[in-house]
C-alpha atoms as a PDB file:
ATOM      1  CA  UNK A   1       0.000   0.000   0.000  1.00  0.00           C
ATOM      2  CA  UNK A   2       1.287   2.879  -1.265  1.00  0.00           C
ATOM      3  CA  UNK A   3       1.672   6.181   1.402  1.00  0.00           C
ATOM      4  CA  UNK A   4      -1.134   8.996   1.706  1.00  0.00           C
ATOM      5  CA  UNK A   5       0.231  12.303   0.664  1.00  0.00           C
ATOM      6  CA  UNK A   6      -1.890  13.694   3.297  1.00  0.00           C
ATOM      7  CA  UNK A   7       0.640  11.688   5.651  1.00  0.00           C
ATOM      8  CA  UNK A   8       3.698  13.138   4.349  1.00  0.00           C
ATOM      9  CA  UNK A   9       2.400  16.699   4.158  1.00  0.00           C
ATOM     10  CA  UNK A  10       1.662  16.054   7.914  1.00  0.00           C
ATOM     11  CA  UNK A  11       5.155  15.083   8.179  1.00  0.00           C
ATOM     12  CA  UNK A  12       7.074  17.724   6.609  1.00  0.00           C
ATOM     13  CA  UNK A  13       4.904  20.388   8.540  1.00  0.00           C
ATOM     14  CA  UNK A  14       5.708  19.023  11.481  1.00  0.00           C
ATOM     15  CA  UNK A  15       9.503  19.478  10.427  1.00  0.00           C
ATOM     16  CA  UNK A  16       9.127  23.075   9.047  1.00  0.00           C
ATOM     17  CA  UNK A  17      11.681  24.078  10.741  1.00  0.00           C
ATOM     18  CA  UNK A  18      14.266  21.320  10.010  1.00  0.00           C
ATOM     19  CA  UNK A  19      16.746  23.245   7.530  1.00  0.00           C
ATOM     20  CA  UNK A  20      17.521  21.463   4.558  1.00  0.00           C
ATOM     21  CA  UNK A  21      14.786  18.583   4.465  1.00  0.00           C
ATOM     22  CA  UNK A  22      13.113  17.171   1.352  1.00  0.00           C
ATOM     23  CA  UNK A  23      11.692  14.251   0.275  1.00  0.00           C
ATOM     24  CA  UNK A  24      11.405  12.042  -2.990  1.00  0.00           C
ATOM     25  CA  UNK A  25       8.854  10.001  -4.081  1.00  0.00           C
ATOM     26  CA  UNK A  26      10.232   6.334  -4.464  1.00  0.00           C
ATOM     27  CA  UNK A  27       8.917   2.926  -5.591  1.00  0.00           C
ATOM     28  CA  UNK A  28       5.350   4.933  -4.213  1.00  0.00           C
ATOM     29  CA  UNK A  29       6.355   5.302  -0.856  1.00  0.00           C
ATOM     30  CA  UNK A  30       9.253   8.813   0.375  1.00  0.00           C
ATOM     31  CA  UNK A  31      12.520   9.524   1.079  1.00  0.00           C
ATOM     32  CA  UNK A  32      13.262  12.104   3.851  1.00  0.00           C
ATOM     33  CA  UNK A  33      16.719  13.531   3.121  1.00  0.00           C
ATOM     34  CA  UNK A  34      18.631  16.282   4.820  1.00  0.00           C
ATOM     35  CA  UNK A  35      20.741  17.857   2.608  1.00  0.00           C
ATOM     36  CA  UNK A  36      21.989  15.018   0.499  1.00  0.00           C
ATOM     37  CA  UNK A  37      21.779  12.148   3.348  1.00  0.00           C
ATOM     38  CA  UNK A  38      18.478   9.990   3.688  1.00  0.00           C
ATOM     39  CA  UNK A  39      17.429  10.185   7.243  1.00  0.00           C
ATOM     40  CA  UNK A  40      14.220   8.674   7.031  1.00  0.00           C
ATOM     41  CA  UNK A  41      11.502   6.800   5.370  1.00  0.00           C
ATOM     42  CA  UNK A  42       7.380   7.179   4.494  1.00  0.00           C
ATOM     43  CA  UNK A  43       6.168   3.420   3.913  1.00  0.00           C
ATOM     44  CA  UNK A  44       2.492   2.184   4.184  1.00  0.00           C
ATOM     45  CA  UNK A  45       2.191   5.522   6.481  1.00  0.00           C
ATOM     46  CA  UNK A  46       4.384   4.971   8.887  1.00  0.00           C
ATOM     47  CA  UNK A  47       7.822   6.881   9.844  1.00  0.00           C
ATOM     48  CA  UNK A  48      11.073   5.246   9.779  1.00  0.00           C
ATOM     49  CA  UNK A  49      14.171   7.040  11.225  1.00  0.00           C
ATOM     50  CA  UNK A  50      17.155   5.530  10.327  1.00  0.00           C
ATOM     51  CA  UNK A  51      19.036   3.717  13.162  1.00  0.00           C
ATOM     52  CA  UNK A  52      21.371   5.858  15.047  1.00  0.00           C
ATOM     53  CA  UNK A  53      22.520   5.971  19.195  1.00  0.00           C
ATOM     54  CA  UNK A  54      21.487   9.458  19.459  1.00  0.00           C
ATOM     55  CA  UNK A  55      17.670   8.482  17.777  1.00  0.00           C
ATOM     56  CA  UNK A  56      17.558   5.364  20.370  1.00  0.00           C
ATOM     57  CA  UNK A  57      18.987   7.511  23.165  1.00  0.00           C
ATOM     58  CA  UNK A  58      16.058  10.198  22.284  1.00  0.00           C
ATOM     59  CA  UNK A  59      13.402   7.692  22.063  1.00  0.00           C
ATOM     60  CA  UNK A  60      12.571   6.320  25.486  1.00  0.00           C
ATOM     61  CA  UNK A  61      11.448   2.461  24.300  1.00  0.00           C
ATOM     62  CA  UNK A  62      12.093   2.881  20.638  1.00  0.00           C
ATOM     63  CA  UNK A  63      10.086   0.302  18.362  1.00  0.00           C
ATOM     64  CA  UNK A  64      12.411  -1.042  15.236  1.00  0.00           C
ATOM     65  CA  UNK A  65      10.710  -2.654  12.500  1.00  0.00           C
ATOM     66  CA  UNK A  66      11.724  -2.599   8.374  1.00  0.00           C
ATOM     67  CA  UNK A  67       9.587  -0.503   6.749  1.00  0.00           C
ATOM     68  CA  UNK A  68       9.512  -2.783   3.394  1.00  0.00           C
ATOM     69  CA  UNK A  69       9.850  -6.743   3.454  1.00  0.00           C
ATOM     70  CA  UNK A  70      13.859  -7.554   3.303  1.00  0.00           C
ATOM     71  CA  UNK A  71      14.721  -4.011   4.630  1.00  0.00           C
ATOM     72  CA  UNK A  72      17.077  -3.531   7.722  1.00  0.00           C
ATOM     73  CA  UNK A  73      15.215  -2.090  10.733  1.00  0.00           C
ATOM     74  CA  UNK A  74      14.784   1.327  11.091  1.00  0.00           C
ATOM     75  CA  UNK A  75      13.019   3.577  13.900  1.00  0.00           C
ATOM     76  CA  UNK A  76       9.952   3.312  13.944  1.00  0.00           C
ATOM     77  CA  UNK A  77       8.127   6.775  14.758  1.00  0.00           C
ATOM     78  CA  UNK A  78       4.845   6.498  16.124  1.00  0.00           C
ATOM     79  CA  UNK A  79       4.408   8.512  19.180  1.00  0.00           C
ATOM     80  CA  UNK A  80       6.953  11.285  18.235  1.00  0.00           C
ATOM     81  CA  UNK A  81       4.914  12.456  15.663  1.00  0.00           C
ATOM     82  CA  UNK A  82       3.053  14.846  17.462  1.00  0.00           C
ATOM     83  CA  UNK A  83       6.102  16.036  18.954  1.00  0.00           C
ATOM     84  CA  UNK A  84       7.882  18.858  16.653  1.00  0.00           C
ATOM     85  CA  UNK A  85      10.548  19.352  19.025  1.00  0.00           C
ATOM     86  CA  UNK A  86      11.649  15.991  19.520  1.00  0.00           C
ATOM     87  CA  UNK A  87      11.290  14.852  15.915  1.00  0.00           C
ATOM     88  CA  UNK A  88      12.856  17.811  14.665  1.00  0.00           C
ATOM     89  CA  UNK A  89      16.254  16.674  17.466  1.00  0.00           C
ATOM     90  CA  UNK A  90      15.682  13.442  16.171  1.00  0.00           C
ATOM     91  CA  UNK A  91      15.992  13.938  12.774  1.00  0.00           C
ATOM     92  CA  UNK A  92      19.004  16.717  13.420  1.00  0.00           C
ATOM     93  CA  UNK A  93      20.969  13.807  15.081  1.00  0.00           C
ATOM     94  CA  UNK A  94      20.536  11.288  12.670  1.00  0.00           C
ATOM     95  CA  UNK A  95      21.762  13.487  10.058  1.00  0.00           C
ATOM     96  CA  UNK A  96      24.378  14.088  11.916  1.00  0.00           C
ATOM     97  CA  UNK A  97      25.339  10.329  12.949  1.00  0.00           C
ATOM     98  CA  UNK A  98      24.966   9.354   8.867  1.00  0.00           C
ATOM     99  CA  UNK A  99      27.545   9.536   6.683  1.00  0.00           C
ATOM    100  CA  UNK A 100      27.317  11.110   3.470  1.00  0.00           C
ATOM    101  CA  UNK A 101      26.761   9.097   0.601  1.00  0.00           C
ATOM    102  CA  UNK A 102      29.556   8.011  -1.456  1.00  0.00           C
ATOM    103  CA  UNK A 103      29.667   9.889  -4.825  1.00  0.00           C
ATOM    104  CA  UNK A 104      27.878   8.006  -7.532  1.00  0.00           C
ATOM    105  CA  UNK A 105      30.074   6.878 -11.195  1.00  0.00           C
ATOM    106  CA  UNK A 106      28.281   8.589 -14.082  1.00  0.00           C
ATOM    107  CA  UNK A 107      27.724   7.019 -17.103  1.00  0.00           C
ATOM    108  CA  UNK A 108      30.134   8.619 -18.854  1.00  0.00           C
ATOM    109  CA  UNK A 109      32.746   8.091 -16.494  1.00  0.00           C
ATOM    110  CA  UNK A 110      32.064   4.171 -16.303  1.00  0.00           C
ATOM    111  CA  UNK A 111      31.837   4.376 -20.399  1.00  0.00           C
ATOM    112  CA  UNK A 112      35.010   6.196 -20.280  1.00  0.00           C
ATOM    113  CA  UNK A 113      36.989   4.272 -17.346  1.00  0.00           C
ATOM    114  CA  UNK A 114      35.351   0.595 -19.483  1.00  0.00           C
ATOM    115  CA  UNK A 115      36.746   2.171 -22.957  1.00  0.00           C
ATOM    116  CA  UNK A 116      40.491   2.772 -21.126  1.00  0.00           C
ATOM    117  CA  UNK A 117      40.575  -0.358 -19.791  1.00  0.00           C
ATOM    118  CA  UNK A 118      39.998  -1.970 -23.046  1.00  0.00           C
ATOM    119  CA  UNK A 119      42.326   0.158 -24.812  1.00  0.00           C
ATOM    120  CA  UNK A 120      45.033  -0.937 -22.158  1.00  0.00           C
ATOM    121  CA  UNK A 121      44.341  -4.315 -22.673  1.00  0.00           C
ATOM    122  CA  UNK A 122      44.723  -4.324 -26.213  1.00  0.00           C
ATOM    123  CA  UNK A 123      48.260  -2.424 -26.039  1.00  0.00           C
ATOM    124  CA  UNK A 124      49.239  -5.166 -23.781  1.00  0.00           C
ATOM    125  CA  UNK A 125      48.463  -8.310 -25.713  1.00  0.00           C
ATOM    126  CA  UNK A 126      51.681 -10.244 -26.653  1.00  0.00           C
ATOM    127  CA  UNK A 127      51.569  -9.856 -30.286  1.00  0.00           C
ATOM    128  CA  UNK A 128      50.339 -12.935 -32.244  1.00  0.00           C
ATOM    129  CA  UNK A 129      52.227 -16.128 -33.103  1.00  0.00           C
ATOM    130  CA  UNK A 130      53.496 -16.313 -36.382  1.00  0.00           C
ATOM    131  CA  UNK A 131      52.550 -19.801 -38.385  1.00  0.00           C
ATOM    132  CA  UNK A 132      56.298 -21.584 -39.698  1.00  0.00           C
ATOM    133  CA  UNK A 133      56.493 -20.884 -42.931  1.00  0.00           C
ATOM    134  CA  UNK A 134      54.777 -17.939 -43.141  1.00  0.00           C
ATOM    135  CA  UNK A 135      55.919 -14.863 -45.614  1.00  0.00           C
ATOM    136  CA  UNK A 136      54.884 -11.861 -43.166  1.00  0.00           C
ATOM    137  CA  UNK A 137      57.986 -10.323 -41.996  1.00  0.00           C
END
């Protein structure tokens, strides 16, 4: 079941006044990123914090459960919600506890690193062997 927008605008008013959050609509569920780093997740309308110390610290029992079948757990957020502060320090130190995401290969980079490495390849071949009696000199 895919998520209610209602849900998510709900959500990101409740984090107004988290600088730098956004959100992306995947696979018909959201992303919640801060600045480039995905902090949390909007699945079957529910809220799922990524796992950090500082989110279990802040949560006083917190519930973990994957927000997709296969997933990893992630915090879930259920009783938080209502509470701007805390979900806005909760998703402030998660960002901060996540790394940032390792730069992504474009496709003309791979194209161009795959086209090298063939190139190299072919300069380092050991030349042919000649059949006896051949004429090529």
């Amino acid at each position: 079941m895919a998520s209610d927008p209602d849900f998510l605008q709900y959500i990101t008013e409740q984090l107004s006044g988290v600088y730098g959050l956004s959100h992306r609509k995947m696979f018909g569920e959201y992303a919640l990123y801060m600045g480039r780093k995905v902090v949390a997740l909007v699945c079957d309308n529910q809220l799922f914090l990524k796992p950090t110390e500082a989110g279990r610290a802040l949560l006083e029992h917190p519930t973990e459960a994957p927000p997709y079948p296969g997933a990893k757990p992630y915090l879930l957020i259920d009783s938080a919600l209502d509470d701007r502060d805390l979900l806005a320090e909760l998703f402030r130190a998660t960002e901060r506890e996540t790394p940032e995401p390792k730069p992504k290969k474009s496709a003309k980079t791979t194209k161009t690193t795959k086209a090298a490495k063939t190139t190299a390849a072919k300069k380092t071949k050991a030349p042919k062997k000649r059949k006896p009696g051949s004429s090529k000199g």
